[in-house]
Protein backbone atom coordinates (compact mmCIF):
# COMPACT_ATOMS: atom_id res chain seq x y z
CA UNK A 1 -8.38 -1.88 -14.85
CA UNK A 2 -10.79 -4.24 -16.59
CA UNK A 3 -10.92 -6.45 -13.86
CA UNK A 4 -12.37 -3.88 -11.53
CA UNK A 5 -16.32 -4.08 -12.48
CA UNK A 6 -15.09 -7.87 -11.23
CA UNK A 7 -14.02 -7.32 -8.02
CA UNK A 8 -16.85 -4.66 -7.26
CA UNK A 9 -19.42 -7.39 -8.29
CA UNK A 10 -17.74 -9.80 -6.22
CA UNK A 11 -18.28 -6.88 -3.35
CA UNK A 12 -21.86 -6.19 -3.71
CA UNK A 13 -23.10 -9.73 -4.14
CA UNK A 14 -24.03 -9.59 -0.63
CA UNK A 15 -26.06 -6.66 -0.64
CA UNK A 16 -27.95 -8.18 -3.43
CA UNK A 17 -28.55 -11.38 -1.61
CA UNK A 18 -29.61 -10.06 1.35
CA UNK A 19 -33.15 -9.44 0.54
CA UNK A 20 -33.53 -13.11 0.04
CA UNK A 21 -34.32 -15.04 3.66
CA UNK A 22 -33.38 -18.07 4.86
CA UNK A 23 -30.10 -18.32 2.59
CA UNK A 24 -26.59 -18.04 2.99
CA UNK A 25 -26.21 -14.80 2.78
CA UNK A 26 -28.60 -13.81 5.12
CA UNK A 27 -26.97 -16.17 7.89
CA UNK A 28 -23.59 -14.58 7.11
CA UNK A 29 -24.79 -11.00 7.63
CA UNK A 30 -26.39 -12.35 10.84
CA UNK A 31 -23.11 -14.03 12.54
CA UNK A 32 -21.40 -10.46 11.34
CA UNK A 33 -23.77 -8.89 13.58
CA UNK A 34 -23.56 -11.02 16.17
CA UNK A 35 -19.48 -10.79 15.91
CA UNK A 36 -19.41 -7.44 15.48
CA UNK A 37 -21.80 -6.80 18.00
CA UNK A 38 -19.87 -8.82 20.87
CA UNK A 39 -16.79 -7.22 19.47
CA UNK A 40 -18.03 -3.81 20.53
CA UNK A 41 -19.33 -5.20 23.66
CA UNK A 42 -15.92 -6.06 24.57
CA UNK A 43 -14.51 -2.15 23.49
CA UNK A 44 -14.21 1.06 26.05
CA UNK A 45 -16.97 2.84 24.21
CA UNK A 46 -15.95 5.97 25.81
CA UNK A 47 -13.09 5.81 23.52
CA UNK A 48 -14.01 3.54 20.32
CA UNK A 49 -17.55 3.43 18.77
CA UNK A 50 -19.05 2.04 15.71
CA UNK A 51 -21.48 3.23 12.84
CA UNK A 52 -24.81 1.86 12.31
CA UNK A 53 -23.90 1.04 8.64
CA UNK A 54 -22.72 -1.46 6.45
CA UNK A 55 -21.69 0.10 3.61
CA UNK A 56 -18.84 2.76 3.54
CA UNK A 57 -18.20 4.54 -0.18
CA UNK A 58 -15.50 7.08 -1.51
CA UNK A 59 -13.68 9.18 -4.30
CA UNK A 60 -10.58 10.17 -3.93
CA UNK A 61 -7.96 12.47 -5.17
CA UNK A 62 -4.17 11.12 -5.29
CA UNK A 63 -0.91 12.95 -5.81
CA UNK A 64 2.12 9.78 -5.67
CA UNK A 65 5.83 9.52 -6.61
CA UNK A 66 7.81 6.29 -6.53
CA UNK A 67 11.67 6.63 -6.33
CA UNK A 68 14.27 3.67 -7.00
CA UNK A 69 17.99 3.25 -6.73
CA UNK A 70 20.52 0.55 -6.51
CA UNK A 71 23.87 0.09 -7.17
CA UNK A 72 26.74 -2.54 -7.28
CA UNK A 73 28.14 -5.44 -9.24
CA UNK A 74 25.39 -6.50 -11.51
CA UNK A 75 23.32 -3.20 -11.81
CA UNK A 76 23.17 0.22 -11.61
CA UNK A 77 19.79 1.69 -11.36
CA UNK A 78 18.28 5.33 -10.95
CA UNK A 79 14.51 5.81 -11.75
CA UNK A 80 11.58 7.79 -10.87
CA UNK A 81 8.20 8.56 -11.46
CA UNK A 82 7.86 12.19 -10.82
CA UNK A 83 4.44 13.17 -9.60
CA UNK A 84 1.50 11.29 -10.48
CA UNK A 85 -2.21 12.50 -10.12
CA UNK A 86 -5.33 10.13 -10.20
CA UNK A 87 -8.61 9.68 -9.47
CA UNK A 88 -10.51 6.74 -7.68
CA UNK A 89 -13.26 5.39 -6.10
CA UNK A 90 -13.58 2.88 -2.77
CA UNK A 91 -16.30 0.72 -1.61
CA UNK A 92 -16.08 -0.97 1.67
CA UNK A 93 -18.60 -3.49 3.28
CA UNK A 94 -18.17 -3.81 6.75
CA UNK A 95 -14.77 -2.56 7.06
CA UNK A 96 -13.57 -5.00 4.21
CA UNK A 97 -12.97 -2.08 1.58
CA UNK A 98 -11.28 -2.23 -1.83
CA UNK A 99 -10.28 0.60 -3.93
CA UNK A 100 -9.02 1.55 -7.20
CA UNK A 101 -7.44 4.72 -9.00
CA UNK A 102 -6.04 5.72 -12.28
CA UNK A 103 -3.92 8.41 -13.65
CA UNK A 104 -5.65 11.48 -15.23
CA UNK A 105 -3.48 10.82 -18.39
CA UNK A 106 -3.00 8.19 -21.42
CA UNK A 107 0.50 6.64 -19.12
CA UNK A 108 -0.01 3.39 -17.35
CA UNK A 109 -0.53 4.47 -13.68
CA UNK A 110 -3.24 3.25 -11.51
CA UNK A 111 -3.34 1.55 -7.53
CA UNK A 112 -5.24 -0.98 -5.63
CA UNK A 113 -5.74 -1.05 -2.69
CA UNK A 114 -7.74 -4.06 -0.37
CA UNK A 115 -7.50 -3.38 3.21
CA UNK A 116 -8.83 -4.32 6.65
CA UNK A 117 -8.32 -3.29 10.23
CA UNK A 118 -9.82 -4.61 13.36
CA UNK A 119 -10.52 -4.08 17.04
CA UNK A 120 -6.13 -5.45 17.42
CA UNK A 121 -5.65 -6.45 14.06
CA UNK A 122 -5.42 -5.17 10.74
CA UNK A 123 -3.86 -6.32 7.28
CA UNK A 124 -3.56 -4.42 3.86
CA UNK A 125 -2.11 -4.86 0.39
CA UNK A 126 -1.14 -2.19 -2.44
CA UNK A 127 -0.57 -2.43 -6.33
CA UNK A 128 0.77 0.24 -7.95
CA UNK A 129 1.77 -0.04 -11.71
CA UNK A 130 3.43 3.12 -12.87
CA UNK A 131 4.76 3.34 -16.48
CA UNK A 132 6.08 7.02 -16.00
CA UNK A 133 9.38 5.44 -15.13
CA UNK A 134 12.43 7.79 -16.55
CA UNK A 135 16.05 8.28 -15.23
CA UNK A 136 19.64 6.10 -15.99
CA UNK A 137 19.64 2.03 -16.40
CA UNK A 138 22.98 -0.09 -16.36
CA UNK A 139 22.36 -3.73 -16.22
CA UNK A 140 24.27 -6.75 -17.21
CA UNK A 141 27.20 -4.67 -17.79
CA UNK A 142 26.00 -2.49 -20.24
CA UNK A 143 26.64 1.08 -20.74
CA UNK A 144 24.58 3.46 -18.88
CA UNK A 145 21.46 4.78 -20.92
CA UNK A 146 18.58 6.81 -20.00
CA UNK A 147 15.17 5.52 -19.81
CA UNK A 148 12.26 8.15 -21.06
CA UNK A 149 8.97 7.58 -20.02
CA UNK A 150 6.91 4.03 -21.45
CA UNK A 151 10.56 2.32 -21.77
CA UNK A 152 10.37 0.66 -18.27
CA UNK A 153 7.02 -0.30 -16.16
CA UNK A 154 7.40 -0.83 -12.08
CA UNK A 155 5.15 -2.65 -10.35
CA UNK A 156 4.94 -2.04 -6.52
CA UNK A 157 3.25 -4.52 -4.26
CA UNK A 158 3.04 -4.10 -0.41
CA UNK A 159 1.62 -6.34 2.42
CA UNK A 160 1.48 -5.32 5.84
CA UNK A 161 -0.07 -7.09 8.87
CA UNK A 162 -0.83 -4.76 11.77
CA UNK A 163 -1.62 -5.44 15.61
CA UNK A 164 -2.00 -2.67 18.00
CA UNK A 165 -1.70 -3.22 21.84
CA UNK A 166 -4.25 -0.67 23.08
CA UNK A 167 -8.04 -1.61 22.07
CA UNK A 168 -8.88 2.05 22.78
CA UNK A 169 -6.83 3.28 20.04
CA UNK A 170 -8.52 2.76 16.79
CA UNK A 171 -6.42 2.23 13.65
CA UNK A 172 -9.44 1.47 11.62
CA UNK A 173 -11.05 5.39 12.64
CA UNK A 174 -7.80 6.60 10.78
CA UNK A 175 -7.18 4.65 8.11
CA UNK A 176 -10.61 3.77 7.04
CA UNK A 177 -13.55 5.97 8.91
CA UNK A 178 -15.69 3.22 9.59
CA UNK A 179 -14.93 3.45 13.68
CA UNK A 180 -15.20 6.49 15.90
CA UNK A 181 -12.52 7.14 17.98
CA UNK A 182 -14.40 9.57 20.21
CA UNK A 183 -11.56 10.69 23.16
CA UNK A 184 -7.76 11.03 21.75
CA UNK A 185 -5.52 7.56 22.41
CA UNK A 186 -2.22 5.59 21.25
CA UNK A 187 -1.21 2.63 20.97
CA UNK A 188 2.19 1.15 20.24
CA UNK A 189 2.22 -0.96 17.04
CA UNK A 190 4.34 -4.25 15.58
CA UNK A 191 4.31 -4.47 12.03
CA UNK A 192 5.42 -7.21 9.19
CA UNK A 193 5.53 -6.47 5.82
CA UNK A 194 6.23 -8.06 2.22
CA UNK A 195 7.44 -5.75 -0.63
CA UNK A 196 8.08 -6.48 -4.03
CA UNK A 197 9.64 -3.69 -6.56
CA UNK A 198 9.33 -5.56 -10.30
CA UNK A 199 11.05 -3.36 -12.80
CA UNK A 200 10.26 -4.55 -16.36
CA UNK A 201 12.78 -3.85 -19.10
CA UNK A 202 13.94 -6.44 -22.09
CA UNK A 203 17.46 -7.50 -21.38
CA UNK A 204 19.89 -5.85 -24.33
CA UNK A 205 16.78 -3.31 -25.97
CA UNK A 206 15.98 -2.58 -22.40
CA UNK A 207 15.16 1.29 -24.15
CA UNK A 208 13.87 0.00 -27.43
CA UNK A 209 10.26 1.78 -27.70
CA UNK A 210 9.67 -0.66 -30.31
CA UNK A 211 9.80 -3.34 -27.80
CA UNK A 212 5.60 -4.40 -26.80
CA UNK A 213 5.05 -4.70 -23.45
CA UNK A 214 4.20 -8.14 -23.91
CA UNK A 215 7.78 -9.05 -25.31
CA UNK A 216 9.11 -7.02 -21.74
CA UNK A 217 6.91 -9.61 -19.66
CA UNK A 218 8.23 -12.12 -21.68
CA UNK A 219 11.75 -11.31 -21.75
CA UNK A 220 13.55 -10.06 -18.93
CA UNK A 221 12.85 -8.22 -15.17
CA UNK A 222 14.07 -7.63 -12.12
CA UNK A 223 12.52 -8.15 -9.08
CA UNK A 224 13.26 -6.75 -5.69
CA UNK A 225 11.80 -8.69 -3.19
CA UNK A 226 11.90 -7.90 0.88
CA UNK A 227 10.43 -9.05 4.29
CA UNK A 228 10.67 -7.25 7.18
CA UNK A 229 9.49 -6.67 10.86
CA UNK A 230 9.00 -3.73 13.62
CA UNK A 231 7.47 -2.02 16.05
CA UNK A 232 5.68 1.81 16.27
CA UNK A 233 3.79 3.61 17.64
CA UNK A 234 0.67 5.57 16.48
CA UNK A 235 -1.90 8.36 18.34
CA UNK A 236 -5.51 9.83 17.28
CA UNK A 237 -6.17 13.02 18.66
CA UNK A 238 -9.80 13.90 18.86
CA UNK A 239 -10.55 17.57 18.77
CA UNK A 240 -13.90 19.41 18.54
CA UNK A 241 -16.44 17.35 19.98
CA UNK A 242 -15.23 14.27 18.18
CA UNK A 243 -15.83 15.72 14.62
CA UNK A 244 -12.17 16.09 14.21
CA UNK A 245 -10.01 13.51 14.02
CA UNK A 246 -6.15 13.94 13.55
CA UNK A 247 -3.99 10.70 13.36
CA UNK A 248 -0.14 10.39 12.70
CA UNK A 249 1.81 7.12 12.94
CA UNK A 250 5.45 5.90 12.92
CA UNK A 251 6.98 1.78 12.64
CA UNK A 252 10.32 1.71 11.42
CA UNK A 253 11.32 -2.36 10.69
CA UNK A 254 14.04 -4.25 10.43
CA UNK A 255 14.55 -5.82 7.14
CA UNK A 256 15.64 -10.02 7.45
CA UNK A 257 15.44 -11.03 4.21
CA UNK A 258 16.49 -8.58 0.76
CA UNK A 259 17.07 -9.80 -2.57
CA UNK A 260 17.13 -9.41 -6.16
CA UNK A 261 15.46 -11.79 -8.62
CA UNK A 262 16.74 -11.65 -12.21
CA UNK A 263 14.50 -13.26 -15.27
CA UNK A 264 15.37 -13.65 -18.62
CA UNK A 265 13.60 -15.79 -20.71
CA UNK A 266 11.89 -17.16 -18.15
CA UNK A 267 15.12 -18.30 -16.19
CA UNK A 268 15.27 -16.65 -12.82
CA UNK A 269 18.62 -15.98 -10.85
CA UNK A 270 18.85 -14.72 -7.48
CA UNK A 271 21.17 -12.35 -6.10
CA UNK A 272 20.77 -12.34 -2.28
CA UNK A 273 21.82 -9.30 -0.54
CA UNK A 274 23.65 -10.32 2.85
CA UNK A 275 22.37 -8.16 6.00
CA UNK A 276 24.99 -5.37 5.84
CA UNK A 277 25.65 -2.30 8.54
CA UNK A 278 21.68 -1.33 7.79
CA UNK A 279 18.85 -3.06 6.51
CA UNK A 280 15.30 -0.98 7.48
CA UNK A 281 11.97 -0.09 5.95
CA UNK A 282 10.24 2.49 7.79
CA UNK A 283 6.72 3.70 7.25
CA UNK A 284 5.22 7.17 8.17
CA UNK A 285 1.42 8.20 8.46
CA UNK A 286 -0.31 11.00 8.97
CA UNK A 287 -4.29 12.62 8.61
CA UNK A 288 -6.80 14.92 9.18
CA UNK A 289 -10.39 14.27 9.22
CA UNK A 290 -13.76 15.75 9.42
CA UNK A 291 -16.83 13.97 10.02
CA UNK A 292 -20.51 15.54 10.47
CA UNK A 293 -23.51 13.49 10.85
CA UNK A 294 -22.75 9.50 11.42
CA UNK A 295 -22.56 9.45 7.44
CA UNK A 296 -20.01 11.70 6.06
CA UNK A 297 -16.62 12.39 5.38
CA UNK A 298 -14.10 14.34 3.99
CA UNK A 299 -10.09 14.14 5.01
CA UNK A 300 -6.55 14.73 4.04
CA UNK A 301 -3.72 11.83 4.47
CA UNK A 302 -0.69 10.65 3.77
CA UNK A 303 2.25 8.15 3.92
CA UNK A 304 6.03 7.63 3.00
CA UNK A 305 7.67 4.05 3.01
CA UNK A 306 11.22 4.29 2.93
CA UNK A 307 13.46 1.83 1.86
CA UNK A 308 17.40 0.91 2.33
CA UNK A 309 20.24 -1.14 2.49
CA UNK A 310 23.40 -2.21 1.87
CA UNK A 311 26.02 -4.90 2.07
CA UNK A 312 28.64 -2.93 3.55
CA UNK A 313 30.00 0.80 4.06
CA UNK A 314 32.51 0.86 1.02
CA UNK A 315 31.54 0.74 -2.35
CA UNK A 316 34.68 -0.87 -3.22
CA UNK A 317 34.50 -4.19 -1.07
CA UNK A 318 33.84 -6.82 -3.45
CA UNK A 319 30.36 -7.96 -3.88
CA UNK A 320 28.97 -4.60 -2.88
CA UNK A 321 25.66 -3.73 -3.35
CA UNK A 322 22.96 -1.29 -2.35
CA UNK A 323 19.44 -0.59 -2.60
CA UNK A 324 17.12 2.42 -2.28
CA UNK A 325 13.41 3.06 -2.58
CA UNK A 326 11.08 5.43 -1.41
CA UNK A 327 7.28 5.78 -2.27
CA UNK A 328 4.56 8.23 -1.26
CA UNK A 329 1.39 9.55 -1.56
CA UNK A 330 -0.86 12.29 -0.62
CA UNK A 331 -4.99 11.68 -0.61
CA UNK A 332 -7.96 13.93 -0.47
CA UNK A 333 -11.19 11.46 0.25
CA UNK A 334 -14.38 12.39 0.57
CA UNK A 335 -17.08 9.30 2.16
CA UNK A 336 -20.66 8.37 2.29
CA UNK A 337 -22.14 5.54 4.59
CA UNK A 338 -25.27 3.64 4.00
């Protein structure tokens, strides 16, 4: 949280530059324009179009929950956050946007967000750090316990490179609002994506409140780590003289590589999960938007990322293991470009 007022410096610097000539700055925002500009050029603008701004800012309203479960020789894990409400603000600059929200509360719960999506191709990475964790904890053999609230802290972190086949479907006029996607089009999708679960606990007081957070950083964690690759498919539909906007999208993905990392002390041991009978991530969008003028907007989104897998069928088969996780989130957003 206190590195925000960082990164939104680090955002603005070239709007503050920009009124000096002959600079760097100045021939950056120039080669923009001319790349953006022959970018468009190249774009059925009967279908995609663009905004004559730079600047794209929002507030948004969140409601999230973050579900986790695994199970087998060395663990036996069931957590959740419940639901989470926060508040946040976004700033993008030329379709580069970042954005950050906390939890209306005194719990450890914020995201951040840094995303980008082009005319094909698109990227964007998540943080979520929730401290509302609560449910039942076995690991390293000991008995089960339950975990209140502020014993455990998760941090979520998501990367996911995008590239859409149709150039008059617009991913960035759903996810973002800084295109126009003015006649209704799809596009099928292929996806890869890096996800890391980090629970934080401290090995034998794993539910000491007395333990600092510091000391859990310090002590032990586990961290679930996976890559994985698909293929979707996604459709805007543009309704009512292109001021609404509806979008939903689908890319289920094949999970290669799943494993658990185990720390304590600093020492890291991995516990590689072979590719069982099923091994999948699957992500679902879906939005409604509402645009009036070429510089506002308010809409309603959201998106479920699904998690599974498992070394075999039977729970009994020696070296057995399986993992669950599920996290989702509903937004209200309301934008201003300038």
């Amino acid at each position: 949280m206190k590195h925000f007022p960082f990164l939104l410096l680090l955002l603005l610097l070239p709007l503050t530059a920009s009124a000096q000539k002959d600079n760097f700055w100045t021939d950056w925002n120039n080669y923009l324009d001319y790349r953006a500009a022959k970018r468009y050029a190249e774009l059925d603008s009967n279908y995609v179009g663009r905004y004559p701004y730079r600047w794209d800012a929002r507030v948004f309203y969140n409601t999230d929950g973050l579900h986790l479960s695994t199970s087998g020789t060395d663990s036996d894990v069931r957590l959740a956050t419940g639901m989470a409400n926060t508040v946040g603000i976004g700033l993008s600059f030329r379709g580069f946007g970042l954005n950050y929200s906390v939890a209306l509360g005194k719990k450890m719960n914020f995201d951040f967000g840094f995303a980008s999506y082009g005319k094909r191709l698109g990227f964007e990475y998540s943080l979520r750090v929730s401290s509302r964790l609560s449910g039942e904890v076995s690991w390293f053999g000991l008995p089960r316990q339950q975990a209140e609230r502020g014993d455990l802290t998760l941090m979520a972190s998501n990367l996911t490179v995008l590239y859409n086949f149709n150039p008059r479907f617009s991913y960035a006029a759903a996810m973002k609002q800084n295109a126009i996607q003015r006649k209704s089009a799809g596009s099928f999708l292929l996806a890869a994506s890096w996800t890391g679960w980090d629970v934080l606990g401290a090995g034998p007081d794993i539910l000491s409140k007395q333990t600092s957070l510091q000391t859990l950083l310090e002590v032990t964690n586990m961290l679930y780590l996976r890559y994985s690759i698909g293929a979707g498919y996604g459709y805007n539909l543009v309704l009512g003289q292109e001021h609404w906007l509806l979008h939903a999208s689908v890319i289920p993905m094949w999970t290669f590589y799943d494993t658990t990392i185990r720390r304590v002390n600093g020492v890291a041991k991995y516990y590689h999960r072979p590719l069982g009978p099923f091994s999948i991530t699957g992500t679902a969008r879906a939005g409604i938007y509402y645009r009036w003028g070429t510089r506002w907007t308010i809409g309603l989104n959201g998106v479920i990322n699904q998690m599974a897998s498992s070394t075999s069928l039977r729970r009994s088969q020696e070296g057995y293991q399986r993992f669950d996780a599920q996290d989702w989130q509903a937004r209200l957003s309301v934008g201003y470009r300038f």
